[in-house]
PDB file of N, CA and C in Angstrom:
ATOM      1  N   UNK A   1      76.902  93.750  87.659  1.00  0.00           N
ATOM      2  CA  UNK A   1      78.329  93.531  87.624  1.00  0.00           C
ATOM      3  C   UNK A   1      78.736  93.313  86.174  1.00  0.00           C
ATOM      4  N   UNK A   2      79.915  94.300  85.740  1.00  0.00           N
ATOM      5  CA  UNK A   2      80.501  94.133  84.200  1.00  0.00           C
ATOM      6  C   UNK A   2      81.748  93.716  84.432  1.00  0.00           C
ATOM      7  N   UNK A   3      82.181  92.614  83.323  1.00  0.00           N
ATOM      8  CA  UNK A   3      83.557  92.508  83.768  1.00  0.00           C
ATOM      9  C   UNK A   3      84.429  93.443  82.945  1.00  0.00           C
ATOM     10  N   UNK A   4      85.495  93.719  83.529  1.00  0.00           N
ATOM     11  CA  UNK A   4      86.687  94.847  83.075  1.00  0.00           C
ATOM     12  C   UNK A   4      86.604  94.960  81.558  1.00  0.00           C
ATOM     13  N   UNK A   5      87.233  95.225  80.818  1.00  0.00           N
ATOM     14  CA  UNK A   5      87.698  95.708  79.097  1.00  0.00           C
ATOM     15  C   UNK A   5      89.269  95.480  79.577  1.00  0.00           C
ATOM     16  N   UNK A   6      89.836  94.707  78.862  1.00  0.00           N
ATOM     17  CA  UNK A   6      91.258  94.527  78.504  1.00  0.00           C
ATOM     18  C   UNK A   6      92.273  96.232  78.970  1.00  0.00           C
ATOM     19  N   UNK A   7      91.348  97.123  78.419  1.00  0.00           N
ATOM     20  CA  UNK A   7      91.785  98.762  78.721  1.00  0.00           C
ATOM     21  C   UNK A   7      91.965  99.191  79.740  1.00  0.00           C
ATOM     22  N   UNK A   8      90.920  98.904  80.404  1.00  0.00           N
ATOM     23  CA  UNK A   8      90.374  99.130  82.071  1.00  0.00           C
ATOM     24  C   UNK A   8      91.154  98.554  82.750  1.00  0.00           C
ATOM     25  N   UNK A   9      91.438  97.163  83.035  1.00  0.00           N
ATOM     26  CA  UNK A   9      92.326  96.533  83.438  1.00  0.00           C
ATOM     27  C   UNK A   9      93.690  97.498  83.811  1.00  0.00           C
ATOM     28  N   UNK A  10      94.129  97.476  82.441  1.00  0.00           N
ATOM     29  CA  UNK A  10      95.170  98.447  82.144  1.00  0.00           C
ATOM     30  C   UNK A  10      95.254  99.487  82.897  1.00  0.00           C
ATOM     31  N   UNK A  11      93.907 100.151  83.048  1.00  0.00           N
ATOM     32  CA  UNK A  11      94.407 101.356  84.047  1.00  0.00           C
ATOM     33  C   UNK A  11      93.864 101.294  85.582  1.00  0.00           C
ATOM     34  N   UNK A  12      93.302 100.190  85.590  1.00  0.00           N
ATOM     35  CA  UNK A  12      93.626  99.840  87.102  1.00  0.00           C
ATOM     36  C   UNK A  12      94.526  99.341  87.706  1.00  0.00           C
ATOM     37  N   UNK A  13      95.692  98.765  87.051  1.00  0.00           N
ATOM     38  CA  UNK A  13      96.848  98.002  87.168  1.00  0.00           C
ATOM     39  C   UNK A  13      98.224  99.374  87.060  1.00  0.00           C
ATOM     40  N   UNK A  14      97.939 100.326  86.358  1.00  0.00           N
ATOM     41  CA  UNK A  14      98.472 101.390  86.660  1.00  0.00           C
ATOM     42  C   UNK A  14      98.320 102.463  87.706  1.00  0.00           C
ATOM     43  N   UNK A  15      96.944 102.274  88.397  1.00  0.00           N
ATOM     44  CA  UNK A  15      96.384 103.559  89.495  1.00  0.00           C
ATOM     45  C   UNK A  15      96.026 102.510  91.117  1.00  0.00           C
ATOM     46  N   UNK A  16      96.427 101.326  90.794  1.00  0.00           N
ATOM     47  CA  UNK A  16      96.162 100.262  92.065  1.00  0.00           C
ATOM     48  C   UNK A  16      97.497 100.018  92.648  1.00  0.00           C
ATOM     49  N   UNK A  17      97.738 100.387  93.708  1.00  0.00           N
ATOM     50  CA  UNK A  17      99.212  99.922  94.186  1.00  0.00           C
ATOM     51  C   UNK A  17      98.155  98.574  95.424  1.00  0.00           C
ATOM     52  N   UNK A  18      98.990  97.285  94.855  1.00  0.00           N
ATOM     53  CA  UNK A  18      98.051  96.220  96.118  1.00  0.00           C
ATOM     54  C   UNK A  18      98.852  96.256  96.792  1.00  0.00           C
ATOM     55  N   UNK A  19     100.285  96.515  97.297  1.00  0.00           N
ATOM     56  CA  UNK A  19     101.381  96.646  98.009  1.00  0.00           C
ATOM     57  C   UNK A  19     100.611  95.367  99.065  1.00  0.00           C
ATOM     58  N   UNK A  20     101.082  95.717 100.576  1.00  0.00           N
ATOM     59  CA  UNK A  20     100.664  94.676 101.557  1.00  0.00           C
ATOM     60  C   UNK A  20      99.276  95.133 102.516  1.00  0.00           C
ATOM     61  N   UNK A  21      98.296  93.754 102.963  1.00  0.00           N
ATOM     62  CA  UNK A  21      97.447  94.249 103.089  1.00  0.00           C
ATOM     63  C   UNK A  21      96.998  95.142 104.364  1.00  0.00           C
ATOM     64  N   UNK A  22      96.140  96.576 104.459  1.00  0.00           N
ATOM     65  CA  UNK A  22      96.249  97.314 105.823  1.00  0.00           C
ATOM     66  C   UNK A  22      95.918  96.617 106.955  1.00  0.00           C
ATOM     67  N   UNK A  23      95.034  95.251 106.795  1.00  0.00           N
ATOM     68  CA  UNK A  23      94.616  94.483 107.803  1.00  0.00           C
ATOM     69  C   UNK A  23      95.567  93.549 108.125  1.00  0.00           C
ATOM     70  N   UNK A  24      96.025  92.786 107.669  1.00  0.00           N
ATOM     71  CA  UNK A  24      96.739  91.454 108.228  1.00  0.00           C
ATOM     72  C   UNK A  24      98.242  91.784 107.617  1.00  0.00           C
ATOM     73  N   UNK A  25      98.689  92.440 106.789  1.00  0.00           N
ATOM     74  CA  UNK A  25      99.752  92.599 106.269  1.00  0.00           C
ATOM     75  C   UNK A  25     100.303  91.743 105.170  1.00  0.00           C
ATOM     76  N   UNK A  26      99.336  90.954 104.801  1.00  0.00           N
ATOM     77  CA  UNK A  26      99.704  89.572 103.829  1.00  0.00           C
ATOM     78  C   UNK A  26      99.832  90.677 102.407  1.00  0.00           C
ATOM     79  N   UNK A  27     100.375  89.841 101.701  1.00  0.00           N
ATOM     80  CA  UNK A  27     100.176  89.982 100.298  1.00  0.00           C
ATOM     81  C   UNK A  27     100.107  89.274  99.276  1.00  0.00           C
ATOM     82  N   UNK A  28      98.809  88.592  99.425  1.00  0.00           N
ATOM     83  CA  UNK A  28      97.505  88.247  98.935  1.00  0.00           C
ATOM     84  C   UNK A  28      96.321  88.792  98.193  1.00  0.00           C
ATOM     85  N   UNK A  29      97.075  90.123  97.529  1.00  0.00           N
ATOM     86  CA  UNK A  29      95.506  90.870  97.155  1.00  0.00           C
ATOM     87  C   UNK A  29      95.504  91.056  95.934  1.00  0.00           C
ATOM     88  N   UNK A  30      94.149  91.067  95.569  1.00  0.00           N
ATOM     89  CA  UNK A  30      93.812  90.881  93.977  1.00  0.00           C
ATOM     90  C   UNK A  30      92.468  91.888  93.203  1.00  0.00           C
ATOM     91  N   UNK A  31      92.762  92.173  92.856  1.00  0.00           N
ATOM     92  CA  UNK A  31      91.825  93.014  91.667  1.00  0.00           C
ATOM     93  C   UNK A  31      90.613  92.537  91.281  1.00  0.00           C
ATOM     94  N   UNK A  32      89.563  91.975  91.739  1.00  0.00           N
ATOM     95  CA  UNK A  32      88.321  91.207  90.961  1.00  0.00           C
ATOM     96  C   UNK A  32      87.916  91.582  89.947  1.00  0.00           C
ATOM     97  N   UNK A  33      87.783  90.686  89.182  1.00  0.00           N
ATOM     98  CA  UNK A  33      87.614  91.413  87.714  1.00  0.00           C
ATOM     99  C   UNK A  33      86.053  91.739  87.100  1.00  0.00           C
ATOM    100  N   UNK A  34      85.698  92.730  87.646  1.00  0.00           N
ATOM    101  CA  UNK A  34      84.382  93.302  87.032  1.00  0.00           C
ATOM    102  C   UNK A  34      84.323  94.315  87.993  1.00  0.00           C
ATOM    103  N   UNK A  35      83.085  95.285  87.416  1.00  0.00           N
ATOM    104  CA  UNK A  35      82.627  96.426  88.243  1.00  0.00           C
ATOM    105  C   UNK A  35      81.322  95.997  89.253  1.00  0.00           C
ATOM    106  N   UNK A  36      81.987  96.678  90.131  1.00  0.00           N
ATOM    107  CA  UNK A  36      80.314  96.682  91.193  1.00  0.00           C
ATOM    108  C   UNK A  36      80.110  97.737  91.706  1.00  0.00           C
ATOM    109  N   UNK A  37      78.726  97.723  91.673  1.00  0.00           N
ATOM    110  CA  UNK A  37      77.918  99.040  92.163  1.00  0.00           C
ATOM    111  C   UNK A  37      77.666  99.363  93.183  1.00  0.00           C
ATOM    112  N   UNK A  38      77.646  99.932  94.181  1.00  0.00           N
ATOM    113  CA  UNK A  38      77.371 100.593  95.433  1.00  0.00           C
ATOM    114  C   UNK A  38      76.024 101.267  95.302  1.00  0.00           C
ATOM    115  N   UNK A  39      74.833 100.763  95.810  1.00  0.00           N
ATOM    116  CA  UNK A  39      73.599 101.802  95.595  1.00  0.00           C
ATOM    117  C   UNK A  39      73.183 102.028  96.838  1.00  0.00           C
ATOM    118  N   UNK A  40      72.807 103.587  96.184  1.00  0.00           N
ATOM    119  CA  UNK A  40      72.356 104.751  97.347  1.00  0.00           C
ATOM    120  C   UNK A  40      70.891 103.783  97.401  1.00  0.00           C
ATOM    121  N   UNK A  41      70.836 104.192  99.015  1.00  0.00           N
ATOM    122  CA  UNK A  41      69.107 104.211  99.146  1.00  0.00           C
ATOM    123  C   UNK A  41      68.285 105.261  99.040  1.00  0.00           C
ATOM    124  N   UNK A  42      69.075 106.158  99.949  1.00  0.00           N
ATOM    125  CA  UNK A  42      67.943 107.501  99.876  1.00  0.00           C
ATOM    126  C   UNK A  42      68.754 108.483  98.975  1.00  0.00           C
ATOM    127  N   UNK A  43      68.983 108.268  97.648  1.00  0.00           N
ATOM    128  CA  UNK A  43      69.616 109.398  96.823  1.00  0.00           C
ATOM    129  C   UNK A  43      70.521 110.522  96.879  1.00  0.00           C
ATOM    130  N   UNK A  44      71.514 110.139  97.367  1.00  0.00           N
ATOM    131  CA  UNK A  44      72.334 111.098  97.387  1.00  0.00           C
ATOM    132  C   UNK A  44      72.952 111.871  96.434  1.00  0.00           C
ATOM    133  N   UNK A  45      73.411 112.810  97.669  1.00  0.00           N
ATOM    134  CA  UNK A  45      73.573 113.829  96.011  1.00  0.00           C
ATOM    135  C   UNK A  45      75.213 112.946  95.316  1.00  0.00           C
ATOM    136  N   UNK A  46      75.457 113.647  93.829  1.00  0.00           N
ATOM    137  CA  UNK A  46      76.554 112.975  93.876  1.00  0.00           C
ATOM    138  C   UNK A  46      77.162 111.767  92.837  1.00  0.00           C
ATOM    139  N   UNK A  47      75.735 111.056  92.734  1.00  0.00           N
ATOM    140  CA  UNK A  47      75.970 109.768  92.119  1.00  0.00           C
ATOM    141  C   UNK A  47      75.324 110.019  90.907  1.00  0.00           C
ATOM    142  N   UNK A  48      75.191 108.737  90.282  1.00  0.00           N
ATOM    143  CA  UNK A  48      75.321 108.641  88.903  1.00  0.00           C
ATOM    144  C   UNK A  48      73.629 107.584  89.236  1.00  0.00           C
ATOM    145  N   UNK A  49      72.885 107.955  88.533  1.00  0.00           N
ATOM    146  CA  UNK A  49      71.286 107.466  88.170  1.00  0.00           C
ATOM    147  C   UNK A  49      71.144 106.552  86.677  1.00  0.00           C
ATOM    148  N   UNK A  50      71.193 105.597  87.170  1.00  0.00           N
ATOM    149  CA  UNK A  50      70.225 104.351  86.331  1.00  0.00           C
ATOM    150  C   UNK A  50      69.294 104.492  86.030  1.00  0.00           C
ATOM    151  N   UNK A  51      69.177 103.642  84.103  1.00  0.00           N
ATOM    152  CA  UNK A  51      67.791 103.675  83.725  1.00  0.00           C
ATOM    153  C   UNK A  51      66.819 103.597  84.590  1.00  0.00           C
ATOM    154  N   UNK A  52      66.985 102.804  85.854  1.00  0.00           N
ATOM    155  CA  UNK A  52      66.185 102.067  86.386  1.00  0.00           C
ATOM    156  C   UNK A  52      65.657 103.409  87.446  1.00  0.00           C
ATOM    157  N   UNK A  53      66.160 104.664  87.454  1.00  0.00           N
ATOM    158  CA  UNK A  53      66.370 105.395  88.886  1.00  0.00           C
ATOM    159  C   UNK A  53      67.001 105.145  89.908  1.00  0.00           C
ATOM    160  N   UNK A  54      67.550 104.128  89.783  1.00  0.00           N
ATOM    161  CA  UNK A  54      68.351 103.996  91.145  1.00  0.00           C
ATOM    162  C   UNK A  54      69.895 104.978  91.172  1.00  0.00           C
ATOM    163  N   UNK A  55      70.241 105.306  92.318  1.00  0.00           N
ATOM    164  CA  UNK A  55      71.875 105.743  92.001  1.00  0.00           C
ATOM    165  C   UNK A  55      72.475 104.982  92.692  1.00  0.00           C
ATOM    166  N   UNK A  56      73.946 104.833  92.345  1.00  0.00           N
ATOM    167  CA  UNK A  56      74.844 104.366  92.652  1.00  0.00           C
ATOM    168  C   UNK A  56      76.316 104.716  92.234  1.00  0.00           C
ATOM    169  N   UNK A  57      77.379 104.134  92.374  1.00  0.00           N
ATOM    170  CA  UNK A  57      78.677 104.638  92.635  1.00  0.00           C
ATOM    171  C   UNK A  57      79.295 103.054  91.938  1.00  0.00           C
ATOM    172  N   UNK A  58      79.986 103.174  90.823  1.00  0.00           N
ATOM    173  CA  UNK A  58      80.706 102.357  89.976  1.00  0.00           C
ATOM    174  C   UNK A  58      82.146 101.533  90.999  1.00  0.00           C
ATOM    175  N   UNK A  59      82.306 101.002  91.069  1.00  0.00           N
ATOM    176  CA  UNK A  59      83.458 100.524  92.134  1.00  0.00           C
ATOM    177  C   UNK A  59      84.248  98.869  91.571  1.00  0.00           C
ATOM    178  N   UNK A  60      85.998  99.574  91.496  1.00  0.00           N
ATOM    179  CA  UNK A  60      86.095  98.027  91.665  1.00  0.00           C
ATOM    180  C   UNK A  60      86.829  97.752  92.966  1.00  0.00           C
ATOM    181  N   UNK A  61      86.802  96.224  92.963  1.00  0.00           N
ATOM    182  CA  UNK A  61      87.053  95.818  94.739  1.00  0.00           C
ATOM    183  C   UNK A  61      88.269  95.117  94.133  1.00  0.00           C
ATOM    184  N   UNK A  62      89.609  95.379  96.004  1.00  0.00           N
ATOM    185  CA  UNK A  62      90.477  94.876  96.147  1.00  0.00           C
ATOM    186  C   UNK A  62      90.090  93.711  97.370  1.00  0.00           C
ATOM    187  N   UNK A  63      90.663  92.555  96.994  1.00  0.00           N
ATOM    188  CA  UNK A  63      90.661  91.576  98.244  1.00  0.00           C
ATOM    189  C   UNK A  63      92.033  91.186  98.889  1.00  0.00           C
ATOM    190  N   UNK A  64      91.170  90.126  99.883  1.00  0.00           N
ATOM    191  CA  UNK A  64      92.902  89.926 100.182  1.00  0.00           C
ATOM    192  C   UNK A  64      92.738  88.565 100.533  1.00  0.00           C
ATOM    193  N   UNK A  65      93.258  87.932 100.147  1.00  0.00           N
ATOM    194  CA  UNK A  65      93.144  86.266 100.017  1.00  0.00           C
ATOM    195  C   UNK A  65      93.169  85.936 101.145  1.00  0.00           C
ATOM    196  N   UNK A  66      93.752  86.557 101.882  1.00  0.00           N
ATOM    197  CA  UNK A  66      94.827  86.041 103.352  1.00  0.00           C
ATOM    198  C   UNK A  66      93.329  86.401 104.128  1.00  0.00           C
ATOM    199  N   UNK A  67      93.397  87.484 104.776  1.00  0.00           N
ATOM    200  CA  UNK A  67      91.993  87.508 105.791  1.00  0.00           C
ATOM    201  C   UNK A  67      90.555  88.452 105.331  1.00  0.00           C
ATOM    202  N   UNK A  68      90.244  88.433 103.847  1.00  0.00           N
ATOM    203  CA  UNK A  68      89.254  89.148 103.386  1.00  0.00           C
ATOM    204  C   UNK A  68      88.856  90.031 103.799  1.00  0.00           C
ATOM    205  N   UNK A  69      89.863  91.148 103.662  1.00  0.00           N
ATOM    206  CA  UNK A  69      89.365  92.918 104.173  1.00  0.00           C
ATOM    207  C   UNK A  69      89.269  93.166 102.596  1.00  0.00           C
ATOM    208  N   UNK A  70      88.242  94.101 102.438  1.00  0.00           N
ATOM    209  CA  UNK A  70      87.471  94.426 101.195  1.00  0.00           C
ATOM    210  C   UNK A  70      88.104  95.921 100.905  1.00  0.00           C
ATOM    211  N   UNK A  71      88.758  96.348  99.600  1.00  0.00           N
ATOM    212  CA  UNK A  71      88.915  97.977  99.721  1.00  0.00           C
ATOM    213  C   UNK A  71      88.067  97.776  98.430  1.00  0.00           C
ATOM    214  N   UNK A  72      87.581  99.589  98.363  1.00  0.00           N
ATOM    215  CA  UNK A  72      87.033  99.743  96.916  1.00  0.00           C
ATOM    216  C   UNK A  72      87.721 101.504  96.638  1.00  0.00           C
ATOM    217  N   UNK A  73      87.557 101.434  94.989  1.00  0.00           N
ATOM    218  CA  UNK A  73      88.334 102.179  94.216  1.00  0.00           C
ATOM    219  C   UNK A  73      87.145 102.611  93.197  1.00  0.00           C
ATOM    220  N   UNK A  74      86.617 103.910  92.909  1.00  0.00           N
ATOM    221  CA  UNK A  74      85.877 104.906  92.356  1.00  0.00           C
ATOM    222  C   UNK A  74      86.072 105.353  91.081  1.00  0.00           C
ATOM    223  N   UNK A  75      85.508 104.558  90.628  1.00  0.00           N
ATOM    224  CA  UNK A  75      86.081 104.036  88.899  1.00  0.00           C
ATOM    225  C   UNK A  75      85.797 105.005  87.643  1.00  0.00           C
ATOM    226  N   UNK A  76      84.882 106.094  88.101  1.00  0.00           N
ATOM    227  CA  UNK A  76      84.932 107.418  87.719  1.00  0.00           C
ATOM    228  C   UNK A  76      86.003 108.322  88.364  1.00  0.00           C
ATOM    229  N   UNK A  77      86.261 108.326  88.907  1.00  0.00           N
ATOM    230  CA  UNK A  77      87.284 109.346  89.758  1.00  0.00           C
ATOM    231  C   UNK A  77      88.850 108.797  89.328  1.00  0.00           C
ATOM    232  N   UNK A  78      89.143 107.739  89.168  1.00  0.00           N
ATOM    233  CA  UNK A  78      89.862 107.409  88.845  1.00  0.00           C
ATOM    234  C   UNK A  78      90.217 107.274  86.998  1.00  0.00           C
ATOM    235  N   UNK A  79      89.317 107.516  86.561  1.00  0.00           N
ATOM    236  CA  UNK A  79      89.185 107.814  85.614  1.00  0.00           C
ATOM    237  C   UNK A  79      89.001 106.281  84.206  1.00  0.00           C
ATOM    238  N   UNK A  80      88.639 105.319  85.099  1.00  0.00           N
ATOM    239  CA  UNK A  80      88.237 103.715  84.681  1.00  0.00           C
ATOM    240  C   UNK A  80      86.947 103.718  83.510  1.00  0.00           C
ATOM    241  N   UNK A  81      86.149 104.512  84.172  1.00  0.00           N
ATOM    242  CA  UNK A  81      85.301 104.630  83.469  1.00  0.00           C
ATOM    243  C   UNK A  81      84.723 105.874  83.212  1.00  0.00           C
ATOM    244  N   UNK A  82      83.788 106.645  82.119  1.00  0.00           N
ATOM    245  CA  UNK A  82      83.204 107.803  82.116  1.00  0.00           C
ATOM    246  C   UNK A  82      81.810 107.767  82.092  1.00  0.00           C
ATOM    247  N   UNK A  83      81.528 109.073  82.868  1.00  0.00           N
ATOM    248  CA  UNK A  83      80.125 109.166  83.276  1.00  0.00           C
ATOM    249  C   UNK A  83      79.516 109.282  82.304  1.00  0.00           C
TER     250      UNK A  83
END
């Protein structure tokens, strides 16, 4: 887990609409501030490979204060970060 760059922020705050939440309807939701990884087990095609060999998928997470439904956002695709 990395936390954001002042930049990043920036353009997740431009490409994140938290509007209200799809589960409970509250609006309560927040941006956590760092990246987390999603790792493949059996290698899929697709992802992005660590020193380590592992792959995985860069992600940051939306919460929701109110009843903790989890969304995530593809931080290459979105263009947050580069491969």
């Amino acid at each position: 887990m990395a936390k954001f760059t002042k930049e990043q922020l920036e353009k997740l705050q431009a490409k994140i609409r938290l509007g209200k939440c799809p589960n409970c309807g509250g609006s309560q939701r927040r941006v956590l501030d760092a990246a987390f990884h999603l790792i493949s087990v059996d290698g899929a095609n697709g992802l992005t490979s660590s020193p380590k060999g592992t792959e995985y998928v860069p992600l940051a997470v939306v919460v929701c204060d109110d009843c903790s439904e989890t969304s995530f956002f593809h931080l290459f695709d979105m263009g947050v970060l580069e491969k």
